[in-house]
PDB file of N, CA and C in Angstrom:
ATOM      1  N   UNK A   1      -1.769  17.037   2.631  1.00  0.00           N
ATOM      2  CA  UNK A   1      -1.567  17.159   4.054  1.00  0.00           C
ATOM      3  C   UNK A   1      -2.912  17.153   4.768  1.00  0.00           C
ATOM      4  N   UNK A   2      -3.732  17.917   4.480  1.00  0.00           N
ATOM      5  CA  UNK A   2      -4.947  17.947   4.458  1.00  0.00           C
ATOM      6  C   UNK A   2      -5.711  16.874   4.401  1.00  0.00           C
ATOM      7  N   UNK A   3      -5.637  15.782   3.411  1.00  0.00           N
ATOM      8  CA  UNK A   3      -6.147  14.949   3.451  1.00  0.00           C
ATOM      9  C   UNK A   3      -5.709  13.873   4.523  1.00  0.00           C
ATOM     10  N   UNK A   4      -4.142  13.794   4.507  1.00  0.00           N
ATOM     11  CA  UNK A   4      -3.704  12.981   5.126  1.00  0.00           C
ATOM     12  C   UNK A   4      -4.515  13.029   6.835  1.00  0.00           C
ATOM     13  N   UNK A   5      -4.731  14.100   7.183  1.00  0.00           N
ATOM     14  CA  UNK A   5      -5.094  14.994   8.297  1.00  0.00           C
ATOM     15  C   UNK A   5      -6.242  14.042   8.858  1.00  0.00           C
ATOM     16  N   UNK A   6      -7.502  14.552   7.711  1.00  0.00           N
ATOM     17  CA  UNK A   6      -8.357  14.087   7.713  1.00  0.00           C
ATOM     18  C   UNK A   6      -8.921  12.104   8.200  1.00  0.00           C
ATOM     19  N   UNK A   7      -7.603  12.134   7.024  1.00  0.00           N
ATOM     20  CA  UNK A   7      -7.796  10.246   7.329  1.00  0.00           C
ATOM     21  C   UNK A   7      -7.249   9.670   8.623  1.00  0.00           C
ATOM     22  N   UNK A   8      -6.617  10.332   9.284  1.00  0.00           N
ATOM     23  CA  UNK A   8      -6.346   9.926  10.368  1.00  0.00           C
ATOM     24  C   UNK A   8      -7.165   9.961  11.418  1.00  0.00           C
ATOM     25  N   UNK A   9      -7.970  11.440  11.752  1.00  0.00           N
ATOM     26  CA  UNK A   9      -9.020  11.719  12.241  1.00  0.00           C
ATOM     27  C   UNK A   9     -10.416  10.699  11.861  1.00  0.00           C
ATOM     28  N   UNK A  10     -10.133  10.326  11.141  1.00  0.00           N
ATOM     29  CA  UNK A  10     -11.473   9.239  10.244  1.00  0.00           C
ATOM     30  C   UNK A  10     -11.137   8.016  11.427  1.00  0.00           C
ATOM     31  N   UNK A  11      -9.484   7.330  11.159  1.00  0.00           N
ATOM     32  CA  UNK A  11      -9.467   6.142  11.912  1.00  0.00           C
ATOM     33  C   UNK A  11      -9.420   6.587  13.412  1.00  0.00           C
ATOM     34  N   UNK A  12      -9.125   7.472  14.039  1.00  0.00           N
ATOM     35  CA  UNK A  12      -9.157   7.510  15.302  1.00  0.00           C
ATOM     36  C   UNK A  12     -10.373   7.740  15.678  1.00  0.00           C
ATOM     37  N   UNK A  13     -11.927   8.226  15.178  1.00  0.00           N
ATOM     38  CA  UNK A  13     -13.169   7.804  15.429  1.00  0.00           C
ATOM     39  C   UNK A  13     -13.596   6.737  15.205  1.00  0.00           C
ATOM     40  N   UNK A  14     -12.706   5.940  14.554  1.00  0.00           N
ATOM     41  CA  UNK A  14     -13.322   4.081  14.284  1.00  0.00           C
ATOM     42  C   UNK A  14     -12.917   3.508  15.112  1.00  0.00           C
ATOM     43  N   UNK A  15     -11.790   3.779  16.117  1.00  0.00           N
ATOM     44  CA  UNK A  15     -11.697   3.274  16.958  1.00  0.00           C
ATOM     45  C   UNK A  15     -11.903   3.668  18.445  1.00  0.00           C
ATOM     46  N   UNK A  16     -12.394   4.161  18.609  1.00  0.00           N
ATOM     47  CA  UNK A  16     -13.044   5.224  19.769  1.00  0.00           C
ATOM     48  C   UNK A  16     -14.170   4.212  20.152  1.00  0.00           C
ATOM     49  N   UNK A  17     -14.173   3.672  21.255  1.00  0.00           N
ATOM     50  CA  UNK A  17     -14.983   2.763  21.986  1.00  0.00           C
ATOM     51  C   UNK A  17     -17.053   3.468  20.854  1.00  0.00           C
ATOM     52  N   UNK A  18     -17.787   2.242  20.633  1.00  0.00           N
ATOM     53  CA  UNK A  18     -18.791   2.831  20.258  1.00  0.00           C
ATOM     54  C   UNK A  18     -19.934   2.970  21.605  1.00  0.00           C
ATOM     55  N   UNK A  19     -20.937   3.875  21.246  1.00  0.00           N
ATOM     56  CA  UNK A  19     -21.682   4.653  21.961  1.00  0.00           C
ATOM     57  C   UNK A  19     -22.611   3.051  21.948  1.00  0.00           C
ATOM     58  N   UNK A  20     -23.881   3.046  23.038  1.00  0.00           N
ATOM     59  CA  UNK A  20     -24.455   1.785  22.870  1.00  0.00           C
ATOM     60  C   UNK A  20     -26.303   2.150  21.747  1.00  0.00           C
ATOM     61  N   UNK A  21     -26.600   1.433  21.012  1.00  0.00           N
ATOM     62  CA  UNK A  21     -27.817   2.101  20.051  1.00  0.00           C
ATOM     63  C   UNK A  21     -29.225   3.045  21.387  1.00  0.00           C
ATOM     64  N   UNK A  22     -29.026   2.694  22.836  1.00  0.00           N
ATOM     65  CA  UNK A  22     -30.001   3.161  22.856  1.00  0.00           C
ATOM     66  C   UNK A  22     -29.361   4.788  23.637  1.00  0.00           C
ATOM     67  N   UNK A  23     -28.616   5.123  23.783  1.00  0.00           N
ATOM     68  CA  UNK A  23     -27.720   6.107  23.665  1.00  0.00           C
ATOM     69  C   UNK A  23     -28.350   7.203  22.579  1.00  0.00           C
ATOM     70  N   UNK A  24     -27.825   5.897  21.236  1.00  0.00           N
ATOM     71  CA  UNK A  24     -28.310   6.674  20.197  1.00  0.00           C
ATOM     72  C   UNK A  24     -29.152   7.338  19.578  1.00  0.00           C
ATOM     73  N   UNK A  25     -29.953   6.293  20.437  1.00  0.00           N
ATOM     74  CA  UNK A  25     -31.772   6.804  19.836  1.00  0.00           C
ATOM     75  C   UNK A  25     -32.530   7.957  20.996  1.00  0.00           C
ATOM     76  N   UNK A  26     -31.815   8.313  21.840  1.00  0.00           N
ATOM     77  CA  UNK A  26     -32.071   9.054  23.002  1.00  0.00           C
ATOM     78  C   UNK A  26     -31.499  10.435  22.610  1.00  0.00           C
ATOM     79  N   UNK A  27     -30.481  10.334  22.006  1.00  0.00           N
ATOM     80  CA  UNK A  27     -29.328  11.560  21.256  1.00  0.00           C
ATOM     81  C   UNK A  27     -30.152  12.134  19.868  1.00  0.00           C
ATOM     82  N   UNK A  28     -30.709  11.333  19.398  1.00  0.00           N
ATOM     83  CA  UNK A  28     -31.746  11.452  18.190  1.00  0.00           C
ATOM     84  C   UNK A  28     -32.768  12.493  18.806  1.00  0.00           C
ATOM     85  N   UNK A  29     -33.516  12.084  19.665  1.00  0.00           N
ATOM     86  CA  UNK A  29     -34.436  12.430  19.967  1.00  0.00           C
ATOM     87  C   UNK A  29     -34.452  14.330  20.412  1.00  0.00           C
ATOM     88  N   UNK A  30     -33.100  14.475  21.187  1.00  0.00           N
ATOM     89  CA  UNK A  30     -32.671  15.630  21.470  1.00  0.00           C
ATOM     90  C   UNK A  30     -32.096  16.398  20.749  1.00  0.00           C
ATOM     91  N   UNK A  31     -30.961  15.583  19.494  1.00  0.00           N
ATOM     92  CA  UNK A  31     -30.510  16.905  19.002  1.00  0.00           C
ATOM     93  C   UNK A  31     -31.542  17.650  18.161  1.00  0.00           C
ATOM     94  N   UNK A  32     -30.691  18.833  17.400  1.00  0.00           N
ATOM     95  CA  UNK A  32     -31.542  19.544  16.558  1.00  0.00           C
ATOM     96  C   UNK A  32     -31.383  19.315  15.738  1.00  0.00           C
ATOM     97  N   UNK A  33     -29.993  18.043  14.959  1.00  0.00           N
ATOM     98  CA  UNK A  33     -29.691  17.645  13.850  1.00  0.00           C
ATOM     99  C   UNK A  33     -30.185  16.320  13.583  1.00  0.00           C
ATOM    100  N   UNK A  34     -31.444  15.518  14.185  1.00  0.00           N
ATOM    101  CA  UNK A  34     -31.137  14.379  14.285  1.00  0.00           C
ATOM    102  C   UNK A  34     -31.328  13.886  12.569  1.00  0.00           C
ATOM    103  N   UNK A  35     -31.719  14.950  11.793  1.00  0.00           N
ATOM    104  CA  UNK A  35     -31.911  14.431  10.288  1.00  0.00           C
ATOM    105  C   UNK A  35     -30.461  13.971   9.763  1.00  0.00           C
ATOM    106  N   UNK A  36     -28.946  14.905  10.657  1.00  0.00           N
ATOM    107  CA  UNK A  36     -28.102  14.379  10.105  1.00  0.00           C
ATOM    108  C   UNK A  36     -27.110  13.241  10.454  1.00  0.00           C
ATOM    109  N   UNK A  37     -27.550  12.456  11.197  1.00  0.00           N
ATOM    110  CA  UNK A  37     -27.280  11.466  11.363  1.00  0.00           C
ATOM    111  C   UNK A  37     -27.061   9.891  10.366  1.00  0.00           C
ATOM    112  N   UNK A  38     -28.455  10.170   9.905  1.00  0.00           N
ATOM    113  CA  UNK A  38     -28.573   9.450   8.565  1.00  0.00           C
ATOM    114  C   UNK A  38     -27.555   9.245   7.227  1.00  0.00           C
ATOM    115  N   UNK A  39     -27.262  10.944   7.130  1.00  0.00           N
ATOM    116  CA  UNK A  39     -26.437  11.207   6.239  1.00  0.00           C
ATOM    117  C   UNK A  39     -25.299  10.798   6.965  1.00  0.00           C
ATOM    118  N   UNK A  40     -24.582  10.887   7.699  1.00  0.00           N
ATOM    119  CA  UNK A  40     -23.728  10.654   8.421  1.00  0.00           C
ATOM    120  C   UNK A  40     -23.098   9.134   8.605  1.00  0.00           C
ATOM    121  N   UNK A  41     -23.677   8.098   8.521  1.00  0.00           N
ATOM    122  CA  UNK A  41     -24.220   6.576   8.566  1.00  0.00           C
ATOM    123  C   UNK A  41     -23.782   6.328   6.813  1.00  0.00           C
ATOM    124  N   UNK A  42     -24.288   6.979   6.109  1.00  0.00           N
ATOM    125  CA  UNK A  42     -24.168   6.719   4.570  1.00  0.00           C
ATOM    126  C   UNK A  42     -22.834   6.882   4.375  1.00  0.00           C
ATOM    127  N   UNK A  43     -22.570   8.139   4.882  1.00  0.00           N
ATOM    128  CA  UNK A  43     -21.053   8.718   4.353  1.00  0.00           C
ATOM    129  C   UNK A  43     -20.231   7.644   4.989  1.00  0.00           C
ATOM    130  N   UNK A  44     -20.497   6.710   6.463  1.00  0.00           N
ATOM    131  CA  UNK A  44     -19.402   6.103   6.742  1.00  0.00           C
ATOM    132  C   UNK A  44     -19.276   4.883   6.281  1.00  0.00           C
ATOM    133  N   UNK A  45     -20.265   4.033   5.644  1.00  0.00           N
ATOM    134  CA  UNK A  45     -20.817   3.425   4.617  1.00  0.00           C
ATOM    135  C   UNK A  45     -19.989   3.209   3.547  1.00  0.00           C
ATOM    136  N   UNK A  46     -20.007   4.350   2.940  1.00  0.00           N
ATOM    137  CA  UNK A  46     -19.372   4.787   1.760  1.00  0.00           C
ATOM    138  C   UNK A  46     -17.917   4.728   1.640  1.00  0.00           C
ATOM    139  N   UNK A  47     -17.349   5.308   2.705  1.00  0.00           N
ATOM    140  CA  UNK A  47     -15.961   5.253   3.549  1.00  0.00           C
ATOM    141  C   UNK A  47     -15.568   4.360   3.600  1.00  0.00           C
ATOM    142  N   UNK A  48     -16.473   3.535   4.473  1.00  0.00           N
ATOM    143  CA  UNK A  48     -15.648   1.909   4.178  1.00  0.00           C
ATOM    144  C   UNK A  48     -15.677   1.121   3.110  1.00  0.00           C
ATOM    145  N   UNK A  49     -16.544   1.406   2.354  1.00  0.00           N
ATOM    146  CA  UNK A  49     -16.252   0.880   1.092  1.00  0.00           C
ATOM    147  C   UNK A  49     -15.036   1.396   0.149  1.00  0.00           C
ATOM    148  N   UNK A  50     -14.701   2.521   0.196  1.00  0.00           N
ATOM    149  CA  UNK A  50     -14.013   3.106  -0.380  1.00  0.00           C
ATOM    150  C   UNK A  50     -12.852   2.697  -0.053  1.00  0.00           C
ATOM    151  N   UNK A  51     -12.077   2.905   1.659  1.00  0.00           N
ATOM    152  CA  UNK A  51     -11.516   2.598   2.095  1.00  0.00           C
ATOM    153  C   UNK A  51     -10.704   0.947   1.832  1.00  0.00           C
ATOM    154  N   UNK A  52     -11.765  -0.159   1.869  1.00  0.00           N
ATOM    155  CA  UNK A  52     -11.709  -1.472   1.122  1.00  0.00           C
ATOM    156  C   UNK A  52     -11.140  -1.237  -0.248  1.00  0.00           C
ATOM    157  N   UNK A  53     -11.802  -0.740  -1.066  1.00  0.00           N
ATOM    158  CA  UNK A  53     -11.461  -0.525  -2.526  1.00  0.00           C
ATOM    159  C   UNK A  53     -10.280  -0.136  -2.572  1.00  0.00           C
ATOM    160  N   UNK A  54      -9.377   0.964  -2.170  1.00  0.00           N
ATOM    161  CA  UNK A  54      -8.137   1.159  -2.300  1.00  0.00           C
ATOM    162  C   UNK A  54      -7.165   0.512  -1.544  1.00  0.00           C
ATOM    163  N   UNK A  55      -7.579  -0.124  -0.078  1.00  0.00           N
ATOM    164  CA  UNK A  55      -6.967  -1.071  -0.386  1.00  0.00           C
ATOM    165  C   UNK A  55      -6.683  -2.759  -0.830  1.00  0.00           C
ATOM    166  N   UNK A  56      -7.648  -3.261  -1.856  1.00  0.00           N
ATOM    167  CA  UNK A  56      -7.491  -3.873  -2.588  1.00  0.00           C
ATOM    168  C   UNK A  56      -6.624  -3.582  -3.620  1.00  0.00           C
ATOM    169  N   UNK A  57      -6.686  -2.519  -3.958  1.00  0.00           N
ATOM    170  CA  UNK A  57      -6.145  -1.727  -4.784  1.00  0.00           C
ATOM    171  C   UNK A  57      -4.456  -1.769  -4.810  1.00  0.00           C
ATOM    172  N   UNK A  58      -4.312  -1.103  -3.842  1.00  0.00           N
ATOM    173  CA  UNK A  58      -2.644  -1.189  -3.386  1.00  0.00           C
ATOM    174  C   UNK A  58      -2.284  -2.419  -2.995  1.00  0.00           C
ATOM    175  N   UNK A  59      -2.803  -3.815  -2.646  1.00  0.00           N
ATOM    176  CA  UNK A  59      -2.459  -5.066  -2.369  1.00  0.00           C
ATOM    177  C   UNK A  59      -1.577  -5.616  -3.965  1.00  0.00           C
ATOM    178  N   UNK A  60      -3.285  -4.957  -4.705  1.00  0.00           N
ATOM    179  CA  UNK A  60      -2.669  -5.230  -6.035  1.00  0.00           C
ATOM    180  C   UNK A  60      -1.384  -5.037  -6.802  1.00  0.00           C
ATOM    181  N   UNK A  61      -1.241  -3.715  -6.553  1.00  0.00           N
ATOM    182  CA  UNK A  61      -0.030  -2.553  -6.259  1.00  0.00           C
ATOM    183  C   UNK A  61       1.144  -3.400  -6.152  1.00  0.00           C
ATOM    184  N   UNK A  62       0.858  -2.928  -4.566  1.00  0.00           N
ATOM    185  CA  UNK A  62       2.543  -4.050  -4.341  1.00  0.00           C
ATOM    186  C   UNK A  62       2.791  -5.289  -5.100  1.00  0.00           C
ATOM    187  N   UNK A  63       1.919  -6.374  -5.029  1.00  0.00           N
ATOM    188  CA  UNK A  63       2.124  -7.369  -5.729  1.00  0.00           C
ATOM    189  C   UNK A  63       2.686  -7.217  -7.096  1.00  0.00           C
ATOM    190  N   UNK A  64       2.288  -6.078  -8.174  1.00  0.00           N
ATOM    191  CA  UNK A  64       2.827  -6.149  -9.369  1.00  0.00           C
ATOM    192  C   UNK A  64       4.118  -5.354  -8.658  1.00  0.00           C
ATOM    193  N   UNK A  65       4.342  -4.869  -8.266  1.00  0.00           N
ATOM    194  CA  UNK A  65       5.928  -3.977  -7.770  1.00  0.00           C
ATOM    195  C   UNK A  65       6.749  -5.257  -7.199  1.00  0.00           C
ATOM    196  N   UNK A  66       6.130  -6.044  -6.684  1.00  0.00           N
ATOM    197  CA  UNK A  66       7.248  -7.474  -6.492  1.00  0.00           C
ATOM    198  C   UNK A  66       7.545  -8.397  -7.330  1.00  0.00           C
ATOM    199  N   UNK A  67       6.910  -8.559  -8.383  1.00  0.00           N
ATOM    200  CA  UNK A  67       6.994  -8.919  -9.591  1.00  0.00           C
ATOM    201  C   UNK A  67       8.294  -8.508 -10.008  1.00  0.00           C
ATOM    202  N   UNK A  68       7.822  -7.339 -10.513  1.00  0.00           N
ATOM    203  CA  UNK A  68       8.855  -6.169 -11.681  1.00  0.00           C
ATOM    204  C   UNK A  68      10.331  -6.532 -10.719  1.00  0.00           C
ATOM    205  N   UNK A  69      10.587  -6.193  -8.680  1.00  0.00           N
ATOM    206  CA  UNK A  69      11.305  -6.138  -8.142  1.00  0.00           C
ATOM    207  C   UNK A  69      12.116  -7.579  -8.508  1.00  0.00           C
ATOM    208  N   UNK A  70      11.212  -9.029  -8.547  1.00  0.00           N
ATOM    209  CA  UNK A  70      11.858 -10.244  -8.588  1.00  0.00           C
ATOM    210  C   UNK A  70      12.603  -9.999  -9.563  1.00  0.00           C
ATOM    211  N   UNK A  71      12.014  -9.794 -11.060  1.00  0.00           N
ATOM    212  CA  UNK A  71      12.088 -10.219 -12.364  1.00  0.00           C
ATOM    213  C   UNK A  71      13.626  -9.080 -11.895  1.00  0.00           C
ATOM    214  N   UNK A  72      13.431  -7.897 -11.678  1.00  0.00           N
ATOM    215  CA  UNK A  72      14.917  -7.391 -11.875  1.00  0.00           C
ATOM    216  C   UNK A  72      15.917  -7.580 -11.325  1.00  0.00           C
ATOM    217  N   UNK A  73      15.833  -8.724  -9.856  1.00  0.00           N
ATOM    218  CA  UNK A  73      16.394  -8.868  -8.966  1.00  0.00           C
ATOM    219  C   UNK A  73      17.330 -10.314 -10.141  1.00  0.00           C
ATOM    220  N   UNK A  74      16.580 -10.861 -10.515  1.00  0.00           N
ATOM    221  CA  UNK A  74      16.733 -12.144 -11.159  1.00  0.00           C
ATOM    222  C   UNK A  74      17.868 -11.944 -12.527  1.00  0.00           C
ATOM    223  N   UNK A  75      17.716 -11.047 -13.272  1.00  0.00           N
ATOM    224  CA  UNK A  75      18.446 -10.419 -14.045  1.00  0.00           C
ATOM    225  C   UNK A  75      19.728  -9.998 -13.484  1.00  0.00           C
ATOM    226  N   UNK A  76      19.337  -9.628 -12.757  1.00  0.00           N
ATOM    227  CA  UNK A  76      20.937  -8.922 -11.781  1.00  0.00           C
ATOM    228  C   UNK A  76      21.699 -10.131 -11.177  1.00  0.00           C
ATOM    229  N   UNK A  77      20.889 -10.813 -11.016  1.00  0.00           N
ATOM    230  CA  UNK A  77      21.484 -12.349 -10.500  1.00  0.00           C
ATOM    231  C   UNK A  77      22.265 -13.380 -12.336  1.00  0.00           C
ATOM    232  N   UNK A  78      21.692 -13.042 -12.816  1.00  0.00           N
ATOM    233  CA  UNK A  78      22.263 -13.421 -14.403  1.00  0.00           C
ATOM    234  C   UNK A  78      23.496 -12.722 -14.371  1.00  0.00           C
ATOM    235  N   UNK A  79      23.383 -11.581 -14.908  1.00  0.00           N
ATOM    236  CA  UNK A  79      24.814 -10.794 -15.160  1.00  0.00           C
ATOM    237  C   UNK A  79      25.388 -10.879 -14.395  1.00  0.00           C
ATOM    238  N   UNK A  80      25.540 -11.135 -13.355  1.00  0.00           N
ATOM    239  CA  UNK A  80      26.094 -11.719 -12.131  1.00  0.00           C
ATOM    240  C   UNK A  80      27.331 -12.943 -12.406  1.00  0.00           C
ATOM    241  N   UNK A  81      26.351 -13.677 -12.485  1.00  0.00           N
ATOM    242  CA  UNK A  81      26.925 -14.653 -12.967  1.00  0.00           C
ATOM    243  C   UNK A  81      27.913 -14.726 -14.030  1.00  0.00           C
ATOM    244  N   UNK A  82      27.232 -14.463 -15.273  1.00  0.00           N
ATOM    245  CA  UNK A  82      28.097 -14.009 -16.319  1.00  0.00           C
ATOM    246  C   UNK A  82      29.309 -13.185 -15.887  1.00  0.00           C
ATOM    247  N   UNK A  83      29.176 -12.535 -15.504  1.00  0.00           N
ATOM    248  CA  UNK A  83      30.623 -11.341 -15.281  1.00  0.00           C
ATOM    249  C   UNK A  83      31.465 -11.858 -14.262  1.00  0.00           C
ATOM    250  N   UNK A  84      31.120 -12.927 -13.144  1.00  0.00           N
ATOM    251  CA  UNK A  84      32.213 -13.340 -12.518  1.00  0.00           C
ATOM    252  C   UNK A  84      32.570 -14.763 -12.813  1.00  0.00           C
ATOM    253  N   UNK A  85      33.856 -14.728 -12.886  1.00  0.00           N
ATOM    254  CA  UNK A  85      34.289 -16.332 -13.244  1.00  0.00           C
ATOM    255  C   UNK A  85      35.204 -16.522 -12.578  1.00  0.00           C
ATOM    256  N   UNK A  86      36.305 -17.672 -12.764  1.00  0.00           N
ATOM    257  CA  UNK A  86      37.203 -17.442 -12.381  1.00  0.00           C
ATOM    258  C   UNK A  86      38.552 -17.334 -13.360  1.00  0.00           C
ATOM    259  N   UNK A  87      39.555 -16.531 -13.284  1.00  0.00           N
ATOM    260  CA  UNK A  87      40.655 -16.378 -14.463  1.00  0.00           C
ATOM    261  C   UNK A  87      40.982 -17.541 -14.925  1.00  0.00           C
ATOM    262  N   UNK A  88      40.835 -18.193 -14.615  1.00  0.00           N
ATOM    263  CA  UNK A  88      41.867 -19.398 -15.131  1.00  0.00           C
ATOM    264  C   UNK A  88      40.408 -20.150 -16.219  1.00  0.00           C
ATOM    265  N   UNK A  89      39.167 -19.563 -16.406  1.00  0.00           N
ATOM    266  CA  UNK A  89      38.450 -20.498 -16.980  1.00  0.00           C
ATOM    267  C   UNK A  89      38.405 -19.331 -18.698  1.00  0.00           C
ATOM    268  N   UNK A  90      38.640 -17.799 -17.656  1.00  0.00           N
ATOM    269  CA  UNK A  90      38.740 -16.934 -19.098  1.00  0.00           C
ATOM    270  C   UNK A  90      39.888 -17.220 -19.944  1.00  0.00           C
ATOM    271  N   UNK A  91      40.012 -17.597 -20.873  1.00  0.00           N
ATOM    272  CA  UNK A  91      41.489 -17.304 -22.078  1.00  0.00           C
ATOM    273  C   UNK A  91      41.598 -15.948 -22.377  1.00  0.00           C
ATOM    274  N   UNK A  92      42.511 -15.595 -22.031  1.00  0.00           N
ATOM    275  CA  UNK A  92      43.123 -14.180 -22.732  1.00  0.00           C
ATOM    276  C   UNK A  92      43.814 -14.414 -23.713  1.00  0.00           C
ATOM    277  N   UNK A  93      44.464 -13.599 -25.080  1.00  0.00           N
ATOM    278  CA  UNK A  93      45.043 -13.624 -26.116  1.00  0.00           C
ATOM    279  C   UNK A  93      46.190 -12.284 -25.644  1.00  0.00           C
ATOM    280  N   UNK A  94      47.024 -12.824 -25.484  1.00  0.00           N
ATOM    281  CA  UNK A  94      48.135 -11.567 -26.460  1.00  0.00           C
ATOM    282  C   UNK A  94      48.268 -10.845 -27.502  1.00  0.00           C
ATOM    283  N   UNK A  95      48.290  -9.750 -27.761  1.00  0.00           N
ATOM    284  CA  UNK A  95      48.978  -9.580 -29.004  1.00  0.00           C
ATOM    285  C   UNK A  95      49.594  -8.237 -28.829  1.00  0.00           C
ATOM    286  N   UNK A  96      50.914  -8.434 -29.416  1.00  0.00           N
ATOM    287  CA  UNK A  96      51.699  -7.220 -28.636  1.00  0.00           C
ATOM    288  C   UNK A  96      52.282  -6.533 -27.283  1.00  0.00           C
ATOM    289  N   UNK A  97      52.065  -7.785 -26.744  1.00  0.00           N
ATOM    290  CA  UNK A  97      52.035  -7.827 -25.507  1.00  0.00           C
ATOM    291  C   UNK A  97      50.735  -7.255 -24.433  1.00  0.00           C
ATOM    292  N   UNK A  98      49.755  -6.795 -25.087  1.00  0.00           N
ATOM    293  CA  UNK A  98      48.756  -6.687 -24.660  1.00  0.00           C
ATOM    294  C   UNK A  98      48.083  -7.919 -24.347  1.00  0.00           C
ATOM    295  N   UNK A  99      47.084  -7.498 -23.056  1.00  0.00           N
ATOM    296  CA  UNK A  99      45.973  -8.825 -22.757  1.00  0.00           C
ATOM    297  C   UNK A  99      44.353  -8.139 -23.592  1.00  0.00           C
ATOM    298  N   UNK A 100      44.296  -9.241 -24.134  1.00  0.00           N
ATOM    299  CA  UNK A 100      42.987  -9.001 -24.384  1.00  0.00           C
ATOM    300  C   UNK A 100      41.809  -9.799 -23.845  1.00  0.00           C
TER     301      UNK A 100
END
């Protein structure tokens, strides 16, 4: 939940109109953190890479899950077939007055 939290908060600062660089370098100059900025730049860096990576990841994902989905869809389409006919092509046998 937590995480989920988080990642949302992640994309709603990516899309938040950006600040312009000389903004930035003016904001540098004043804060008291401007060392963490840097770090800050890496981590989002990192993020998007990461971010990319999984989803390549899950592209992959689904694709084998549509696979497995065809291949079973396709099977079901076999027995399908097989199991419906029409009576007159099945022969039944008697015996005893039973249908077999």
């Amino acid at each position: 939940m937590v995480v989920s939290l988080g990642f949302v908060v992640y994309l709603f600062g990516r899309v938040v109109p950006r600040v312009s660089d000389k903004d930035i370098e003016k904001a540098k100059e004043q804060s008291l953190f401007h060392w963490l900025v840097g770090y800050l730049e890496q981590v989002d860096n990192w993020l998007l890479w990461l971010f990319e990576k999984f989803l390549r990841r899950l592209r992959v994902f689904i694709m084998k899950l549509d696979n497995v989905v065809t291949k079973k869809l396709g099977k079901f389409k076999k027995e399908a077939e097989r199991q419906t006919g029409f009576p007159a092509d099945t022969k039944t046998e008697e015996v005893d007055g039973e249908k077999k």
